[in-house]
Protein backbone atom coordinates (compact mmCIF):
# COMPACT_ATOMS: atom_id res chain seq x y z
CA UNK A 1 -117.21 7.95 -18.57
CA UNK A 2 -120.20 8.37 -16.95
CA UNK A 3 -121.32 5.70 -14.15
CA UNK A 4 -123.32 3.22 -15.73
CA UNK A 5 -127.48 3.76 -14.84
CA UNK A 6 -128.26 0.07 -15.08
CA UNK A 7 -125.79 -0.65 -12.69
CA UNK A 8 -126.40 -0.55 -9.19
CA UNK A 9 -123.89 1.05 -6.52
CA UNK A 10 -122.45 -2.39 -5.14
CA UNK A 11 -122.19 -3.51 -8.77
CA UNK A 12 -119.99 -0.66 -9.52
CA UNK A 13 -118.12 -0.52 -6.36
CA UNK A 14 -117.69 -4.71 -7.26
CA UNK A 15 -116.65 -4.33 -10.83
CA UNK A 16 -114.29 -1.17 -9.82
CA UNK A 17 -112.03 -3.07 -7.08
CA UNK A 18 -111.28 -6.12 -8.52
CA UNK A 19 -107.55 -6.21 -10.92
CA UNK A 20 -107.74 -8.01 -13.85
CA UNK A 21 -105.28 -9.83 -15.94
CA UNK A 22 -105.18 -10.22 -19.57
CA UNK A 23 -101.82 -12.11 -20.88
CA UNK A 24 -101.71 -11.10 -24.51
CA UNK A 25 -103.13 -7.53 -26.15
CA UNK A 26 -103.64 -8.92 -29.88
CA UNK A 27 -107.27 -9.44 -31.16
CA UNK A 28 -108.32 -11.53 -28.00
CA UNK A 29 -106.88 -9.15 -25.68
CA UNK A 30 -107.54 -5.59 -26.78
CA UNK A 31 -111.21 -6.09 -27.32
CA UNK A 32 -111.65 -8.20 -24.29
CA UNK A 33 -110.14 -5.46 -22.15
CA UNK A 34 -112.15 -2.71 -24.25
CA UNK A 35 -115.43 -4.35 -22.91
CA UNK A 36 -114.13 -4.79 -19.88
CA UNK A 37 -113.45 -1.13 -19.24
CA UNK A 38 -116.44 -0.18 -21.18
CA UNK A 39 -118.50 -2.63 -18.47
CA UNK A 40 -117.54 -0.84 -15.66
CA UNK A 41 -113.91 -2.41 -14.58
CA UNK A 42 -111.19 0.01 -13.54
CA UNK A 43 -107.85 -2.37 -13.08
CA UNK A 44 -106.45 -4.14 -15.20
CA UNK A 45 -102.71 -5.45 -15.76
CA UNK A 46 -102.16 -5.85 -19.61
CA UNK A 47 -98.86 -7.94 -20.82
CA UNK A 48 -97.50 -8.07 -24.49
CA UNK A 49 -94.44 -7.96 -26.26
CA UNK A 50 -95.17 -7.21 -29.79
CA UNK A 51 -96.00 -3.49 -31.30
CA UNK A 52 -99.37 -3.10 -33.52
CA UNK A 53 -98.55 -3.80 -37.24
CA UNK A 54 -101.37 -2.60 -40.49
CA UNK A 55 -102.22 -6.71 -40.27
CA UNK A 56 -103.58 -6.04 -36.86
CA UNK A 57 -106.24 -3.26 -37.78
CA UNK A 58 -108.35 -5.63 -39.20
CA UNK A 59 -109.55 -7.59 -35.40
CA UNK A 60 -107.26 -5.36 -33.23
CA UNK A 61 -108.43 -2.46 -31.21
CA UNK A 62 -106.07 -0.02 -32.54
CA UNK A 63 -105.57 2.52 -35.44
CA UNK A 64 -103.55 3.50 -38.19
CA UNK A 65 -101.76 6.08 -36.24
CA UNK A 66 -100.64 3.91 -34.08
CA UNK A 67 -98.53 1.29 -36.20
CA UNK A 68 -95.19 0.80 -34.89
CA UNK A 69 -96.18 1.52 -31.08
CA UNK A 70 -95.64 -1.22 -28.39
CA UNK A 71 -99.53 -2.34 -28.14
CA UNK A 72 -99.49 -1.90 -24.48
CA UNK A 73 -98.99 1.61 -24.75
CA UNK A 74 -101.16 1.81 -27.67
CA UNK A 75 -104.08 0.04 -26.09
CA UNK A 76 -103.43 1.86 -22.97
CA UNK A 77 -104.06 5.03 -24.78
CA UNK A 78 -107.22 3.84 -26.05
CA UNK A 79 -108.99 2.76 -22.92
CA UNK A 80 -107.93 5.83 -20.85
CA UNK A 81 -110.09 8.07 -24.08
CA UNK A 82 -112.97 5.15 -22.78
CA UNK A 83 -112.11 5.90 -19.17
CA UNK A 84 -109.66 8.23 -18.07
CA UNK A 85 -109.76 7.48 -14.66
CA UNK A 86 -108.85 4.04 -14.95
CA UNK A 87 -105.88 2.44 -13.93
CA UNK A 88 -104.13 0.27 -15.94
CA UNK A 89 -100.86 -1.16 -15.77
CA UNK A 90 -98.88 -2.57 -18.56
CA UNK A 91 -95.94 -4.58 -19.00
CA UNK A 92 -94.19 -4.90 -22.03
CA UNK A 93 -92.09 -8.31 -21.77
CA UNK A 94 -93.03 -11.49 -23.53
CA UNK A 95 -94.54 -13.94 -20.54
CA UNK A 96 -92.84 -17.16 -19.23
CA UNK A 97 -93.37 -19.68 -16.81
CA UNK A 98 -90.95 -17.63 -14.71
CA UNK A 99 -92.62 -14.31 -15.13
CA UNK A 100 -96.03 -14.50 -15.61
CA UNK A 101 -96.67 -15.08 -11.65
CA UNK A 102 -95.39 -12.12 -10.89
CA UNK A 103 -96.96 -9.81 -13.61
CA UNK A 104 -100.29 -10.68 -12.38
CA UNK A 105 -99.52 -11.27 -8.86
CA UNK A 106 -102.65 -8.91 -7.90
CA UNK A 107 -105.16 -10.24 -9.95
CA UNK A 108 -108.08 -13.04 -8.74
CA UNK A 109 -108.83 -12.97 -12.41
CA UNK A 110 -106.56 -13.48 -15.80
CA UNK A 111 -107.33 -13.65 -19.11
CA UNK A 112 -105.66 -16.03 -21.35
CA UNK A 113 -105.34 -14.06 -24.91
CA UNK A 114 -102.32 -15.73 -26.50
CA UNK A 115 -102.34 -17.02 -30.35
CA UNK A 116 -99.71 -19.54 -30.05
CA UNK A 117 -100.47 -23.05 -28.55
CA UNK A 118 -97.32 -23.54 -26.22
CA UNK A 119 -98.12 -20.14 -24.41
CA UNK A 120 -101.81 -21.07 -24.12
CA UNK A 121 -100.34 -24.60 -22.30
CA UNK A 122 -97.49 -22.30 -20.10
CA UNK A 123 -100.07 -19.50 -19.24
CA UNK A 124 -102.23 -23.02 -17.57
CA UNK A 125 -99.60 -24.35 -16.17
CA UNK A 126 -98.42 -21.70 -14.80
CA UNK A 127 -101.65 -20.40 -13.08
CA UNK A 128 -103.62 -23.40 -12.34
CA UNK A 129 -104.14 -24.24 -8.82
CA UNK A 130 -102.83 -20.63 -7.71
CA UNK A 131 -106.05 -19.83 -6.35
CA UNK A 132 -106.51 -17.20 -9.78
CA UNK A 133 -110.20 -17.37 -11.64
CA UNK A 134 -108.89 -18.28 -15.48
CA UNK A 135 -110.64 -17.31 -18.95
CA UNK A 136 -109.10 -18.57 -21.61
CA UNK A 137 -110.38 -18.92 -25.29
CA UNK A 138 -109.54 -21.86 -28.18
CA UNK A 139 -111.42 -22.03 -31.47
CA UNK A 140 -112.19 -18.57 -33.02
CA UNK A 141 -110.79 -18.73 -36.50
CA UNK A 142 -112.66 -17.72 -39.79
CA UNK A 143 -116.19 -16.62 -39.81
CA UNK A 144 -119.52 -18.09 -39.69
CA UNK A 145 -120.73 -20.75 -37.52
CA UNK A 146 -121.97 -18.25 -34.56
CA UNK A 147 -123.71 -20.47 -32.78
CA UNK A 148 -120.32 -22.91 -32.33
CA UNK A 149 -119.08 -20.35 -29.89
CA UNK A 150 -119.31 -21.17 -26.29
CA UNK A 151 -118.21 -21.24 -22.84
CA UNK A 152 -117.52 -24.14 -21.28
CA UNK A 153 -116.56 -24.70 -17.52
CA UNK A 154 -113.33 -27.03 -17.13
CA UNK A 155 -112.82 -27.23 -14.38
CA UNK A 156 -112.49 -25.47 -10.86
CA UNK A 157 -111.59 -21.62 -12.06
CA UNK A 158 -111.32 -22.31 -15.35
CA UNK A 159 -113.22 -20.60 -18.27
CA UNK A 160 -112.57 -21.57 -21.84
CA UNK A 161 -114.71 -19.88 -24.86
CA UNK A 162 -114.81 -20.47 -28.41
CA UNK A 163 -115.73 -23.69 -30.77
CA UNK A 164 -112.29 -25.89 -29.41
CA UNK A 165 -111.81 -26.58 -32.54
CA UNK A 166 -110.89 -23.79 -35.30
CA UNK A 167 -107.95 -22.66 -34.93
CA UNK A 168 -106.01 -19.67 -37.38
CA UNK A 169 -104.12 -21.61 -40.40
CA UNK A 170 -104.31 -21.85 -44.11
CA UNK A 171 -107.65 -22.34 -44.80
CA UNK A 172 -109.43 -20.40 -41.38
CA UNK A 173 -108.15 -16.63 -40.96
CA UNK A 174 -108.35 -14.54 -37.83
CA UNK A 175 -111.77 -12.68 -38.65
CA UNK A 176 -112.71 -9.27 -36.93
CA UNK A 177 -116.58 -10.94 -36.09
CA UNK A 178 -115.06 -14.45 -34.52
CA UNK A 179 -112.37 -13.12 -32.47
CA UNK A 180 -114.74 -10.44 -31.29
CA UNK A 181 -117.29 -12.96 -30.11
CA UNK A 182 -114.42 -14.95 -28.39
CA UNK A 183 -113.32 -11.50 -26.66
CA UNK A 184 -116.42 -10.70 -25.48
CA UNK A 185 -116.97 -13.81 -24.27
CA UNK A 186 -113.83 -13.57 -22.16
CA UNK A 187 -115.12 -10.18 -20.93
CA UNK A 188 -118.60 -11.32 -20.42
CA UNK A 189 -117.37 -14.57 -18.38
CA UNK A 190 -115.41 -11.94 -15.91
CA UNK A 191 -117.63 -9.47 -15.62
CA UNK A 192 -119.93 -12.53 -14.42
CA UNK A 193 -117.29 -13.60 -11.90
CA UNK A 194 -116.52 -10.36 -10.42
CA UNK A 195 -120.04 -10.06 -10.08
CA UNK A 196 -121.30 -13.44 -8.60
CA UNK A 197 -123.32 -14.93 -10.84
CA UNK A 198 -123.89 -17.77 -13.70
CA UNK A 199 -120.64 -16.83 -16.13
């Protein structure tokens, strides 16, 4: 991919050096680290344990020729066609308190990209007050409602985005348009850390 013109050097040179995390490569995850590596950043460190499924095509970045792969590999493949010169690491292993340290043990930034509400609570637990920049993301079921989506700041290094409210069940499906505005929220928040300013 060509270097970015609206970019300047430093900003490049910033958004190229720093590894980022992203726990999770389902809806939140692929697309966050799709804008990520379409923004300009280099390293990243992406963990899931789950392979990509036809349900997944509809808010996944993946395709049909790819059900049945492990979606590390398969989003792997897809960013290095974005970027091939980027380096990304993958680990295919479902996170726990005990692991997740060490899986993103060189990154100042993780992304939290989990659907299930225990590993949301573990992935915090686990990371707070390690001296890591967090992102994480609650509330970005069904459609509609745009202007619900947000980012709030809560706390020291810690990013949340969506409504904090909707979450995926009967009556509020995971929705290509919602979980993309949650993802590139996430992506937008880092790109705003690694770069300095107002997330």
């Amino acid at each position: 991919m060509a270097a970015n013109p609206y970019l300047s050097q430093n900003e490049r040179k910033a958004l190229e050096s720093v590894c980022v995390g992203i726990a999770g490569a389902g809806g939140l995850g692929s697309n966050c680290a799709m804008h990520l590596v379409r923004a300009g950043v280099k390293r990243l460190v992406v963990a899931d344990f789950d392979v990509v499924s036809e349900s997944n095509l509809n808010r996944q970045f993946f395709f049909r020729d790819q059900i049945g792969m492990k979606k590390v590999d398969a989003l792997k493949e897809n960013l290095l066609r974005i970027e091939p010169t980027a380096d990304i690491s993958v680990s295919y292993a479902k996170l726990d308190a005990g692991s997740i340290r060490g899986v993103f043990e060189y990154c100042p930034i993780v992304v939290e990209a989990f659907d299930a509400v225990d590993a949301k609570a573990m992935f915090l637990s686990s990371l707070m007050g390690t001296g890591r920049r967090l992102v994480t993301a609650s509330g970005l079921a069904g459609w509609g409602r745009s202007n619900e989506m947000r980012l709030r700041k809560m706390g020291e290094g810690l990013i949340a985005v969506g409504d904090g409210a909707t979450a995926v069940g009967p009556d509020a499906a995971p929705v290509s348009p919602r979980v993309g505005i949650a993802a590139a929220m996430q992506a937008n928040a880092v790109v705003s850390l690694i770069l300095g300013v107002e997330p």
